[in-house]
Protein backbone atom coordinates (compact mmCIF):
# COMPACT_ATOMS: atom_id res chain seq x y z
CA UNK A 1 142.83 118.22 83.43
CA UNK A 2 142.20 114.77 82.24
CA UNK A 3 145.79 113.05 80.81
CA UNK A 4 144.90 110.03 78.31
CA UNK A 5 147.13 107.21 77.76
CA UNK A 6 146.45 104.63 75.76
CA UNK A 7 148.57 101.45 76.10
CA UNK A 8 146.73 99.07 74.19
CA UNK A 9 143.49 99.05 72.41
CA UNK A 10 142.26 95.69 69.97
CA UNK A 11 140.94 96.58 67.16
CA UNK A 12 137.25 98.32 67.74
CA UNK A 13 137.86 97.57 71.84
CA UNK A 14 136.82 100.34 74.48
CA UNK A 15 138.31 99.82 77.62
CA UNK A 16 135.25 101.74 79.57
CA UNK A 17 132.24 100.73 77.72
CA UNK A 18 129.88 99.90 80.67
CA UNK A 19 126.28 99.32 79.03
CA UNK A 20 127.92 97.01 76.53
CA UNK A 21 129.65 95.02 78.87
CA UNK A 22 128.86 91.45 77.48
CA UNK A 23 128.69 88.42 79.83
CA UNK A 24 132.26 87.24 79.48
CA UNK A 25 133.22 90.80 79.43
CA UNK A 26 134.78 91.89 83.08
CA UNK A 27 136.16 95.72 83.20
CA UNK A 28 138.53 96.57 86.17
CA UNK A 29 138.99 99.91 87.34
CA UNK A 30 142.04 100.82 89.91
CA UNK A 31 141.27 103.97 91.00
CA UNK A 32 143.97 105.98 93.33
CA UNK A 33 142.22 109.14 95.13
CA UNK A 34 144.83 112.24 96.30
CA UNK A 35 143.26 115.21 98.12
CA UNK A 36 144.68 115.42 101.87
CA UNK A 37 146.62 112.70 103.17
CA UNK A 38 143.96 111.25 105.65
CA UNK A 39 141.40 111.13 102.47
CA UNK A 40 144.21 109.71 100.15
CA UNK A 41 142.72 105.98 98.94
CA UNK A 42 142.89 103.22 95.87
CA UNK A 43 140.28 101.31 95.20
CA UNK A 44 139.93 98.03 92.84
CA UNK A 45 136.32 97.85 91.14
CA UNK A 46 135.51 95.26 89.18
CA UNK A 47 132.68 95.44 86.87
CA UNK A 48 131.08 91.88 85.55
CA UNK A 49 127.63 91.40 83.49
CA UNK A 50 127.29 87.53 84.47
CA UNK A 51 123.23 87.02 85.54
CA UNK A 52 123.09 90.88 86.77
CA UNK A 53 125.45 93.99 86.26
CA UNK A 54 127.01 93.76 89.63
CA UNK A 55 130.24 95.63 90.81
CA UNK A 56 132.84 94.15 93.21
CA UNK A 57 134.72 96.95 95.32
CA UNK A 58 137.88 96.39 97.20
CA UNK A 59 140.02 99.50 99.27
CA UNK A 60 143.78 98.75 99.21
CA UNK A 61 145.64 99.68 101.89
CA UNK A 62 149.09 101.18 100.80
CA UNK A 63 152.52 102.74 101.84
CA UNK A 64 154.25 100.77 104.17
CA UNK A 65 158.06 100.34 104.19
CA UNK A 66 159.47 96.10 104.75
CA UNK A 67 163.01 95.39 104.28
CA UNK A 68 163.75 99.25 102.97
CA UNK A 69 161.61 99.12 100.01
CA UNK A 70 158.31 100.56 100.05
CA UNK A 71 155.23 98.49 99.68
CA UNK A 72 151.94 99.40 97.77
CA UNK A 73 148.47 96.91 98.55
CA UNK A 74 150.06 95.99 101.58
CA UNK A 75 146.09 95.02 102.66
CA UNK A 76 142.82 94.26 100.96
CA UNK A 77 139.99 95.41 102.63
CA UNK A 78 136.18 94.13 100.99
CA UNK A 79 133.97 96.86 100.47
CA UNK A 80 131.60 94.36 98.97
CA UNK A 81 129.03 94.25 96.00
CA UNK A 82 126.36 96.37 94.48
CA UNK A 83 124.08 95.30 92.04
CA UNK A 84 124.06 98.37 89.06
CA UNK A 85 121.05 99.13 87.24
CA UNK A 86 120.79 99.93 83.04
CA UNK A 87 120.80 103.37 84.23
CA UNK A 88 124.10 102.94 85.91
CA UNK A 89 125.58 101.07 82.84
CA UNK A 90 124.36 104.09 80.77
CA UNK A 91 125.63 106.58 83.77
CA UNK A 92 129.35 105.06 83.83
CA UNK A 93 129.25 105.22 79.73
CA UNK A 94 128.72 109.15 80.63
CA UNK A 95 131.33 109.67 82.88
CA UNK A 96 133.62 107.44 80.30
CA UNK A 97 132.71 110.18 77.75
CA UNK A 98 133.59 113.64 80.04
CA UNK A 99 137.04 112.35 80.94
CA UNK A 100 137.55 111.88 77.05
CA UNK A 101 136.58 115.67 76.68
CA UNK A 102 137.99 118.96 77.43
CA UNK A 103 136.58 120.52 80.83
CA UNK A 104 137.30 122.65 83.82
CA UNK A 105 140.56 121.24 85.59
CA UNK A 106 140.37 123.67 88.72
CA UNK A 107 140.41 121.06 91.91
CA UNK A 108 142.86 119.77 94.33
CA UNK A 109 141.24 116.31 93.81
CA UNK A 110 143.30 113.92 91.43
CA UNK A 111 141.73 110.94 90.66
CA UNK A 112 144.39 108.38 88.72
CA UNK A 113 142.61 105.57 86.73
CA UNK A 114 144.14 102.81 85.37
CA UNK A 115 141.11 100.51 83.39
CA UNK A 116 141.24 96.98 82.05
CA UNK A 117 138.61 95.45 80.15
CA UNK A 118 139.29 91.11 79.80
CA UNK A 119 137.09 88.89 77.47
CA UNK A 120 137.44 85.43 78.62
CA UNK A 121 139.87 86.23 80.63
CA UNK A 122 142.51 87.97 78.54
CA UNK A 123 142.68 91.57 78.48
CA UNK A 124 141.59 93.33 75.30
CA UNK A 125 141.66 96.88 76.06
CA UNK A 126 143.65 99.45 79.01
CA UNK A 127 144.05 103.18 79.88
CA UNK A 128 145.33 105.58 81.81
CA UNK A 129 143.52 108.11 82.83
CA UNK A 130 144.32 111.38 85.46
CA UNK A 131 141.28 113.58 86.41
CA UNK A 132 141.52 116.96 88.23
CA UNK A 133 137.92 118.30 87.26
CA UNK A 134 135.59 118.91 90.10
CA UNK A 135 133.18 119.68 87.66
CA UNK A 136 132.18 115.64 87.10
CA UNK A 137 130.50 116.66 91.24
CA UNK A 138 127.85 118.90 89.63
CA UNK A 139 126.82 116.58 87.03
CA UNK A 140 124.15 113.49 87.42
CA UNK A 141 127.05 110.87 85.81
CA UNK A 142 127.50 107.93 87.98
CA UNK A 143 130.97 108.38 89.70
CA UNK A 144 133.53 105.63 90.96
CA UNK A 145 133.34 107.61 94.39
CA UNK A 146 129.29 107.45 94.03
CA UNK A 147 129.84 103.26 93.62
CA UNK A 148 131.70 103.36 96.60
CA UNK A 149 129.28 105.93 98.78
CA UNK A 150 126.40 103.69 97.92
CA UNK A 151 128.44 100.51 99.02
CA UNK A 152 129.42 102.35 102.25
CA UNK A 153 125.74 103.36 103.10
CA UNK A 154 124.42 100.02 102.31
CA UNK A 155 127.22 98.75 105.39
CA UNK A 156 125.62 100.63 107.75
């Protein structure tokens, strides 16, 4: 099941459109991961045009209790950058488009998205968006988790 929220749109803004992006266009993705606790992750992507497309990835540690009140980011960790290729652009535009459709919702995955697009530095566009469909693993759409495999593989 995807759940859509929008919270504010300008007029004609998407807050997702990746192979638009313009070059003072920056679109921020915080994406919270649930399966089993051990797995259980947020991550802070942050997708800029500048010279080359080019994604910034940061996993935020979270759920620690100080002074009786419970903390969320408690720790930033750097995952690092990845350059992204026209195809990836086109790819995330995909992937934009099936959680804006109707599809399976079978999967003890839930993916919560909250997405920010900024043009010079003031946000024009946000959504929430909550995906249970493990069907987006059997298509070829480029994937937030595929973002951060690649950066993972490249660290080793």
């Amino acid at each position: 099941m995807v759940c859509l929220s929008l919270v504010a749109f300008a007029a004609g803004e998407e807050s997702g459109a990746f192979a638009s992006l313009a070059n003072r266009d920056m679109i921020q993705v915080r994406m919270t991961t649930s399966c089993c606790l051990p797995l259980d992750a947020t991550y802070l992507l942050r997708f800029e045009r500048a010279s080359n497309p080019h994604v910034t990835v940061s996993e935020l540690e979270r759920g620690v209790v100080r002074d009786r009140k419970f903390v969320i980011d408690t720790n930033r960790i750097e995952l690092g950058e990845l350059a992204l290729t026209e195809s990836d652009l086109a790819g995330l535009d995909k992937l934009m488009k099936f959680y804006h459709t109707k599809h399976d919702t079978l999967c003890s995955v839930v993916d919560r998205l909250k997405i920010a697009r900024e043009r010079d530095g003031k946000i024009v566009a946000t959504e929430e968006l909550t995906d249970t469909a493990c069907s987006i693993y059997q298509t070829d759409y480029m994937t937030f988790h595929e973002i951060i495999r690649r950066l993972r593989k490249d660290k080793r």
